[in-house]
PDB file of N, CA and C in Angstrom:
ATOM      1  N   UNK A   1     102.530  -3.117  38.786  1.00  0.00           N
ATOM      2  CA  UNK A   1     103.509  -2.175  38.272  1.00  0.00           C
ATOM      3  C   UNK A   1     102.773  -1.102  37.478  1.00  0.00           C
ATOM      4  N   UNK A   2     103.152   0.535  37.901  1.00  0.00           N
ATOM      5  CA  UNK A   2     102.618   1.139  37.323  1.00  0.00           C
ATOM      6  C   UNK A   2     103.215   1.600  35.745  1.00  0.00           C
ATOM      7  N   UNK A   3     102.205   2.056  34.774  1.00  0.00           N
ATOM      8  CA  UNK A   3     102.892   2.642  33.852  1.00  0.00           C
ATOM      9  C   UNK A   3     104.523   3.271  33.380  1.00  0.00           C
ATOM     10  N   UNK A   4     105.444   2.989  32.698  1.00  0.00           N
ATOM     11  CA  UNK A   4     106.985   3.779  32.782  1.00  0.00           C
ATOM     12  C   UNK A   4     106.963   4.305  31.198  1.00  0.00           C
ATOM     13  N   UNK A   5     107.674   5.054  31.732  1.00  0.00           N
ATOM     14  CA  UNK A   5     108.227   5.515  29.787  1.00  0.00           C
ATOM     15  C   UNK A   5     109.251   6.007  30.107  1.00  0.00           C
ATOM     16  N   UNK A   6     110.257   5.259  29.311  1.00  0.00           N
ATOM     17  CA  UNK A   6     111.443   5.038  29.148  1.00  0.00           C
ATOM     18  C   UNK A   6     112.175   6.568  29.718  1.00  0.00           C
ATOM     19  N   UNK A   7     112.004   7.740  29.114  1.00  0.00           N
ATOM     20  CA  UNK A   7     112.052   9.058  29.423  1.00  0.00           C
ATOM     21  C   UNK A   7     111.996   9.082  31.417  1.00  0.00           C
ATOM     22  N   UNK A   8     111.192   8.047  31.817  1.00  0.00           N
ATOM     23  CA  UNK A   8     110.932   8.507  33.188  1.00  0.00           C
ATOM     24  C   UNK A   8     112.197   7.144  34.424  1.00  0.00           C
ATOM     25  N   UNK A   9     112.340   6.334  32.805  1.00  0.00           N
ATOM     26  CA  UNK A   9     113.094   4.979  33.367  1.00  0.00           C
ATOM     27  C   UNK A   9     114.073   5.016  34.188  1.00  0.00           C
ATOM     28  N   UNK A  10     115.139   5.155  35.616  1.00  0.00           N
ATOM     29  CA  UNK A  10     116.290   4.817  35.938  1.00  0.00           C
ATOM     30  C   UNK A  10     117.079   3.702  35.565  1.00  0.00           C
ATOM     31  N   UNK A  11     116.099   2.670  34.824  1.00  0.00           N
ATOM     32  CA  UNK A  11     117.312   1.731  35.017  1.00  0.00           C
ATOM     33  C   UNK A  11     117.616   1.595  33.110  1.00  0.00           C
ATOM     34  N   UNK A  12     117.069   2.513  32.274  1.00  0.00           N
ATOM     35  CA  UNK A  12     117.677   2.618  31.319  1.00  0.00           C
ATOM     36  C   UNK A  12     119.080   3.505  31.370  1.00  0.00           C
ATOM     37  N   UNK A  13     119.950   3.235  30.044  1.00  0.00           N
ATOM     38  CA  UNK A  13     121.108   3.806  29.892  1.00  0.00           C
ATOM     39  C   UNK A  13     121.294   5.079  29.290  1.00  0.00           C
ATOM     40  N   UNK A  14     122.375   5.689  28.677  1.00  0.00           N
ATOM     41  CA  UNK A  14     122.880   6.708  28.213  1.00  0.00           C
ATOM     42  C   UNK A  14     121.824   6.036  26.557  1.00  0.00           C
ATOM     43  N   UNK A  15     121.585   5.000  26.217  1.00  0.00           N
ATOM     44  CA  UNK A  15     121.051   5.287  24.549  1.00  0.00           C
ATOM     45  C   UNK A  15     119.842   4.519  25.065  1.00  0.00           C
ATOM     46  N   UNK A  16     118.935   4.305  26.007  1.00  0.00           N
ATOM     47  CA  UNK A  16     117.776   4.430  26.365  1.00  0.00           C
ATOM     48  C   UNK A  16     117.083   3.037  26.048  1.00  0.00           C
ATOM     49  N   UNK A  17     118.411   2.136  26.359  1.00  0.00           N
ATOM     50  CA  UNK A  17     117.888   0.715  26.155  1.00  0.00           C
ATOM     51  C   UNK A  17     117.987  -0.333  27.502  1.00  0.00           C
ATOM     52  N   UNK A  18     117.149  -0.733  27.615  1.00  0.00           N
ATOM     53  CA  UNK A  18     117.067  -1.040  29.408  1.00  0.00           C
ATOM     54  C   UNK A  18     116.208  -2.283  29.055  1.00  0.00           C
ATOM     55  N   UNK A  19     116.110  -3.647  30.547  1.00  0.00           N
ATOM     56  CA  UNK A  19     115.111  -4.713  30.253  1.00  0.00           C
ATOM     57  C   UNK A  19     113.934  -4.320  29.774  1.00  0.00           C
ATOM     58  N   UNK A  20     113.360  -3.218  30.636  1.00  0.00           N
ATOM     59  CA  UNK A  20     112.235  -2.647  30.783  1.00  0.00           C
ATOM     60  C   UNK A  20     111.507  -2.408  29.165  1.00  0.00           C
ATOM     61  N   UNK A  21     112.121  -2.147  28.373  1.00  0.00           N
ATOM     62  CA  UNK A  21     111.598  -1.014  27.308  1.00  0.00           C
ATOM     63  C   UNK A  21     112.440  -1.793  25.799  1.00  0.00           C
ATOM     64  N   UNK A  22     113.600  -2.968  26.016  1.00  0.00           N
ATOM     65  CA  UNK A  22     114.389  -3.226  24.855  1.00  0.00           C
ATOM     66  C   UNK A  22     114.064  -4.877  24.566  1.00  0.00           C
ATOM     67  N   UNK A  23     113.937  -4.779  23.526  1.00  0.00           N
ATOM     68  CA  UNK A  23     113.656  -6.316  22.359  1.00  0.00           C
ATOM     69  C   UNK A  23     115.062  -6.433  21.876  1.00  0.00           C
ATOM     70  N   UNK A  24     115.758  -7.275  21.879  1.00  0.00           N
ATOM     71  CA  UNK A  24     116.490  -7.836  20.870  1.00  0.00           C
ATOM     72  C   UNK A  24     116.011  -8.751  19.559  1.00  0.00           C
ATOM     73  N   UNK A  25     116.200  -8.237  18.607  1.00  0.00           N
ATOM     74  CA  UNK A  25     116.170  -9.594  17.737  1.00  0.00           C
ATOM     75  C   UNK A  25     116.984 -10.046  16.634  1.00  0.00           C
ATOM     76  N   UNK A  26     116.614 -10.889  16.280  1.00  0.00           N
ATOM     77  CA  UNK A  26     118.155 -12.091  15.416  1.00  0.00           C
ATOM     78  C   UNK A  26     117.647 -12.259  14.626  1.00  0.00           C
ATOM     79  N   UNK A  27     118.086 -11.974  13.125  1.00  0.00           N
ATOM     80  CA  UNK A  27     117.714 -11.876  11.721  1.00  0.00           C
ATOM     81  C   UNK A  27     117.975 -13.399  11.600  1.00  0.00           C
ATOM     82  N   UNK A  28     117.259 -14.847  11.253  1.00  0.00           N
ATOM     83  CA  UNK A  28     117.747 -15.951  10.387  1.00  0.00           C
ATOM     84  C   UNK A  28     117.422 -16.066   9.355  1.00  0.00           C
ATOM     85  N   UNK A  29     118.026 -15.230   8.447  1.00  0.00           N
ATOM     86  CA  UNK A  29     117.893 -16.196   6.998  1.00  0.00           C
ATOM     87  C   UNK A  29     119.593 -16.022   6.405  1.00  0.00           C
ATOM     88  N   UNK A  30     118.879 -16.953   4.957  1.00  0.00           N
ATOM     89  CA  UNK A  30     120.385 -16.959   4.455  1.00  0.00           C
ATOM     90  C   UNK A  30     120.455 -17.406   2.831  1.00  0.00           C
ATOM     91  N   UNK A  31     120.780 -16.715   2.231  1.00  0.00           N
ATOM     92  CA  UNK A  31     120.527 -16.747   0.574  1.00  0.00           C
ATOM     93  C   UNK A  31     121.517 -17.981   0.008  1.00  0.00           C
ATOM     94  N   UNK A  32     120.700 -19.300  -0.531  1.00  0.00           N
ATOM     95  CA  UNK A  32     121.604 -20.191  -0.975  1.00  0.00           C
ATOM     96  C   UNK A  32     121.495 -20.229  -2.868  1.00  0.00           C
ATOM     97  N   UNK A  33     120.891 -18.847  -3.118  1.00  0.00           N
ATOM     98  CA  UNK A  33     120.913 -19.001  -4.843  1.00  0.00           C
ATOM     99  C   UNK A  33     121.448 -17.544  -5.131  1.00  0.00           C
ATOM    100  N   UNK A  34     121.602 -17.664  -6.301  1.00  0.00           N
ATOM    101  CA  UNK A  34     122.129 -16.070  -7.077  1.00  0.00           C
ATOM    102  C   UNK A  34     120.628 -15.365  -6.957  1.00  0.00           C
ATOM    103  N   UNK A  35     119.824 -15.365  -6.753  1.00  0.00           N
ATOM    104  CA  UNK A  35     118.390 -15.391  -6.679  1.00  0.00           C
ATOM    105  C   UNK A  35     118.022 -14.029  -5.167  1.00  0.00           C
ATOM    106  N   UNK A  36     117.378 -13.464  -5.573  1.00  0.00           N
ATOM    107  CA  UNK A  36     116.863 -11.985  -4.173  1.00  0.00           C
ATOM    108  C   UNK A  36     116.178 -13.272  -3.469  1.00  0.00           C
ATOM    109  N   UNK A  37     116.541 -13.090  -2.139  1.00  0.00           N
ATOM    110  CA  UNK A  37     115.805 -13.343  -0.968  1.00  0.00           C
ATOM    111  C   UNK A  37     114.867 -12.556  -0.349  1.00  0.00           C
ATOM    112  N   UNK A  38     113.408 -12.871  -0.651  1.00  0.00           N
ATOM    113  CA  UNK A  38     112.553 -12.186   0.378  1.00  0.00           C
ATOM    114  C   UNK A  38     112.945 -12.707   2.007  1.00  0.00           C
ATOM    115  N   UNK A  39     113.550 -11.475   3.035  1.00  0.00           N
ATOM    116  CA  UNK A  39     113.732 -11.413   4.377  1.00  0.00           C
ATOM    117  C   UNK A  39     111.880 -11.016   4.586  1.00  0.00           C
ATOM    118  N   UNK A  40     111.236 -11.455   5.693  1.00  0.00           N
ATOM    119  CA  UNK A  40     110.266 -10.316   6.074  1.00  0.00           C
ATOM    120  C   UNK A  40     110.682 -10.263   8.327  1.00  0.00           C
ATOM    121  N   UNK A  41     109.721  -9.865   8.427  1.00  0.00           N
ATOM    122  CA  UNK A  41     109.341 -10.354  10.001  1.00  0.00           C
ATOM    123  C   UNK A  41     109.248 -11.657  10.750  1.00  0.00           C
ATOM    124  N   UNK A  42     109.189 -12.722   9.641  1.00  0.00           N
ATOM    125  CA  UNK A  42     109.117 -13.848  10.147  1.00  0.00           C
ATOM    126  C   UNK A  42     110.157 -14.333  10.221  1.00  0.00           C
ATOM    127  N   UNK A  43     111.389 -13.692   9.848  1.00  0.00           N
ATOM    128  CA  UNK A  43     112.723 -14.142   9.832  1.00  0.00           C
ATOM    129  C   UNK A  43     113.225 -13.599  10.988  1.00  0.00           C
ATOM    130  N   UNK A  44     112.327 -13.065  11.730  1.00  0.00           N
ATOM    131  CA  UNK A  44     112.968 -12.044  12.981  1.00  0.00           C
ATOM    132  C   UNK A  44     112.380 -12.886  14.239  1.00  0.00           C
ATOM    133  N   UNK A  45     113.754 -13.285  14.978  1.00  0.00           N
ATOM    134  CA  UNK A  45     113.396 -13.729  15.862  1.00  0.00           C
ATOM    135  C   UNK A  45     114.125 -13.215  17.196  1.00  0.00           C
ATOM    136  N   UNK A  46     113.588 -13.432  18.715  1.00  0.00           N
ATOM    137  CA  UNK A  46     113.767 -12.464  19.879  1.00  0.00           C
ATOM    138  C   UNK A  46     114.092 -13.254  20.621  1.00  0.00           C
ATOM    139  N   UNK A  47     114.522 -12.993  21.741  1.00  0.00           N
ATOM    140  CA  UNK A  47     115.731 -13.741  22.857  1.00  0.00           C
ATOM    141  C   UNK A  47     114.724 -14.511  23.903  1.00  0.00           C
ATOM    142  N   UNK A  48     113.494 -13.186  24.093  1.00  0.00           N
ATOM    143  CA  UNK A  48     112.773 -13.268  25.213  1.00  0.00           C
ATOM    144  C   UNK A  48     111.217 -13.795  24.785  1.00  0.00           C
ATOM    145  N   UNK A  49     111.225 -15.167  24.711  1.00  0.00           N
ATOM    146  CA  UNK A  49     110.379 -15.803  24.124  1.00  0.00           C
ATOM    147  C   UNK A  49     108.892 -15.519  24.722  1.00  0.00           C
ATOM    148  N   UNK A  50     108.719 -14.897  25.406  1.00  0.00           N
ATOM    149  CA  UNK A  50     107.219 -14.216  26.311  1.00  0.00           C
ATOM    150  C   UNK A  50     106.712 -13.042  25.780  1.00  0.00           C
ATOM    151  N   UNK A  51     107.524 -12.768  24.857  1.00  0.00           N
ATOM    152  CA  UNK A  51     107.251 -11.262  23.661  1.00  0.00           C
ATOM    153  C   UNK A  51     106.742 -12.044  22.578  1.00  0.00           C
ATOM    154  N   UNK A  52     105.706 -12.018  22.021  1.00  0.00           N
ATOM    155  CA  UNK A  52     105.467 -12.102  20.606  1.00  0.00           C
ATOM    156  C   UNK A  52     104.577 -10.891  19.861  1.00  0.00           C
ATOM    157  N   UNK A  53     104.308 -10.866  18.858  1.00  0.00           N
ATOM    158  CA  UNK A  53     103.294 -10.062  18.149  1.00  0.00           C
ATOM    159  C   UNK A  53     101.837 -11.121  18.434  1.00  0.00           C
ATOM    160  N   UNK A  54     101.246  -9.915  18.287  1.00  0.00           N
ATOM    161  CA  UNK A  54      99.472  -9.818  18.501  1.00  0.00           C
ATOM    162  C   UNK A  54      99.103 -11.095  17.495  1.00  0.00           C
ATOM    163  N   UNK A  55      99.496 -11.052  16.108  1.00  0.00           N
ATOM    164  CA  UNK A  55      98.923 -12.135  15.718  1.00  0.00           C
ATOM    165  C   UNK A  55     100.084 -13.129  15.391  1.00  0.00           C
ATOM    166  N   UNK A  56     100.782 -13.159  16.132  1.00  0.00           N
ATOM    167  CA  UNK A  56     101.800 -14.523  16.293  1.00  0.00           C
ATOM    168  C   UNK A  56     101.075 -15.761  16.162  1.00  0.00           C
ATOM    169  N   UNK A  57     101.448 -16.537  15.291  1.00  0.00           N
ATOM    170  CA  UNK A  57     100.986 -18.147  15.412  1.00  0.00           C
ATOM    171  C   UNK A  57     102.655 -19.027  15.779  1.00  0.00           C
ATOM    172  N   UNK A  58     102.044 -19.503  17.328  1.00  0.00           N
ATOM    173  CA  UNK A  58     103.521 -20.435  17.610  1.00  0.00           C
ATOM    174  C   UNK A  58     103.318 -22.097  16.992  1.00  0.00           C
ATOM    175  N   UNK A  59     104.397 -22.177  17.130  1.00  0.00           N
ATOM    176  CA  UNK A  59     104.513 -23.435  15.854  1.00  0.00           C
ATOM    177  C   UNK A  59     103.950 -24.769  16.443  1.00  0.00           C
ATOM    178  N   UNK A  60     103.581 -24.808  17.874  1.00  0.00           N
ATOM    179  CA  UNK A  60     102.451 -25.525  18.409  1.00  0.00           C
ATOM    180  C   UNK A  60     101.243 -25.790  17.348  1.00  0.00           C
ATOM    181  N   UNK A  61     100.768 -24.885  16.821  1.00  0.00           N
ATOM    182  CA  UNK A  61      99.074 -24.975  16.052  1.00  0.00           C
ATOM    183  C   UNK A  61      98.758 -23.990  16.452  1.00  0.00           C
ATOM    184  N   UNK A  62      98.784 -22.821  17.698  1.00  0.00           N
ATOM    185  CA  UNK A  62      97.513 -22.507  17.982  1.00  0.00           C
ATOM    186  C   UNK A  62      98.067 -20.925  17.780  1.00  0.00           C
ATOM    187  N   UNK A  63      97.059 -19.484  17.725  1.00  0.00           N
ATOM    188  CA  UNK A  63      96.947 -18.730  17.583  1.00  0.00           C
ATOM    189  C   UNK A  63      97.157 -18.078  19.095  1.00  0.00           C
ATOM    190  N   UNK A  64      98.160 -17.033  19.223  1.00  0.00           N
ATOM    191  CA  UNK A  64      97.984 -16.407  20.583  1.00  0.00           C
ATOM    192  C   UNK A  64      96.736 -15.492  20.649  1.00  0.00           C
ATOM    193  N   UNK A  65      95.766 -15.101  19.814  1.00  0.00           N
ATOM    194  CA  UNK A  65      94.897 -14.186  19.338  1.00  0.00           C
ATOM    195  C   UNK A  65      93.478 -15.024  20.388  1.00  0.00           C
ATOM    196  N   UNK A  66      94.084 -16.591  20.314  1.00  0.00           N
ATOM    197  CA  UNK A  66      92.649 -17.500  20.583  1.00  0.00           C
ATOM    198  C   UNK A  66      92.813 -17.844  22.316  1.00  0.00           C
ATOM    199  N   UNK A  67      94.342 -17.413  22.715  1.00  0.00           N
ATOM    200  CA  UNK A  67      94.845 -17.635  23.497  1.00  0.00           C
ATOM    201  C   UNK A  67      93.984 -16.833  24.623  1.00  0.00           C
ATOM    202  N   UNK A  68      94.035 -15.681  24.450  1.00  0.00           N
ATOM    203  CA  UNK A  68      94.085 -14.525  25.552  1.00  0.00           C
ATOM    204  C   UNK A  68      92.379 -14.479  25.750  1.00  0.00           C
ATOM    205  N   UNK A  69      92.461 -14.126  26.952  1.00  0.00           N
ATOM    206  CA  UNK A  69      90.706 -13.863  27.299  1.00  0.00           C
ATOM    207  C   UNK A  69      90.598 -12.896  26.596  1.00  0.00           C
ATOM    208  N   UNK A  70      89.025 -12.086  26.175  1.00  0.00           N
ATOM    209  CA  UNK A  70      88.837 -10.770  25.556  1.00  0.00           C
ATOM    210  C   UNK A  70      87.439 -10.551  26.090  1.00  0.00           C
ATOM    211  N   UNK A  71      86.568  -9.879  26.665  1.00  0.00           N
ATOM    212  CA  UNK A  71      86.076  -9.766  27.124  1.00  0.00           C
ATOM    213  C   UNK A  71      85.099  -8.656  26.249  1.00  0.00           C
ATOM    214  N   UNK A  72      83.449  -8.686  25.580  1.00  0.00           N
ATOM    215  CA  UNK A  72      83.059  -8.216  24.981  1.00  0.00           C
ATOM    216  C   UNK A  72      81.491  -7.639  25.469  1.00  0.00           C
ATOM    217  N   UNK A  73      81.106  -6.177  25.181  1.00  0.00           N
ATOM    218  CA  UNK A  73      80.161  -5.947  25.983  1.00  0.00           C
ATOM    219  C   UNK A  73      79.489  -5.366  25.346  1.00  0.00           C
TER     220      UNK A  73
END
């Protein structure tokens, strides 16, 4: 598959959110004191579990960082 940007996409919509190009994600937290809740990113979680961030650690143990080939020259 070659390169797309969204701008060039057909199968995005009128507000430019399509499989191709759109993340959903689901805020979980939930404040059980009179107390500020730090929310960050780690409270953010996504539908499409094959998306993570670069330095994602899945709750397996292992680092996706250690995961991926990298190739150094």
């Amino acid at each position: 598959m070659s390169m797309r940007y969204p701008c060039d996409c057909n199968a995005c919509g009128d507000d430019g959110q399509c499989k191709f190009y759109s993340i959903e994600f689901h805020l979980r937290a939930k404040c059980m004191s009179d107390e500020t809740l730090d929310v960050t990113s780690k409270n953010l979680y996504n539908s499409n579990h094959t998306v993570v961030p670069v330095d994602f650690i899945y709750f397996a143990g292992y680092e996706s960082s250690k995961q991926r080939s990298t190739d150094k020259i």
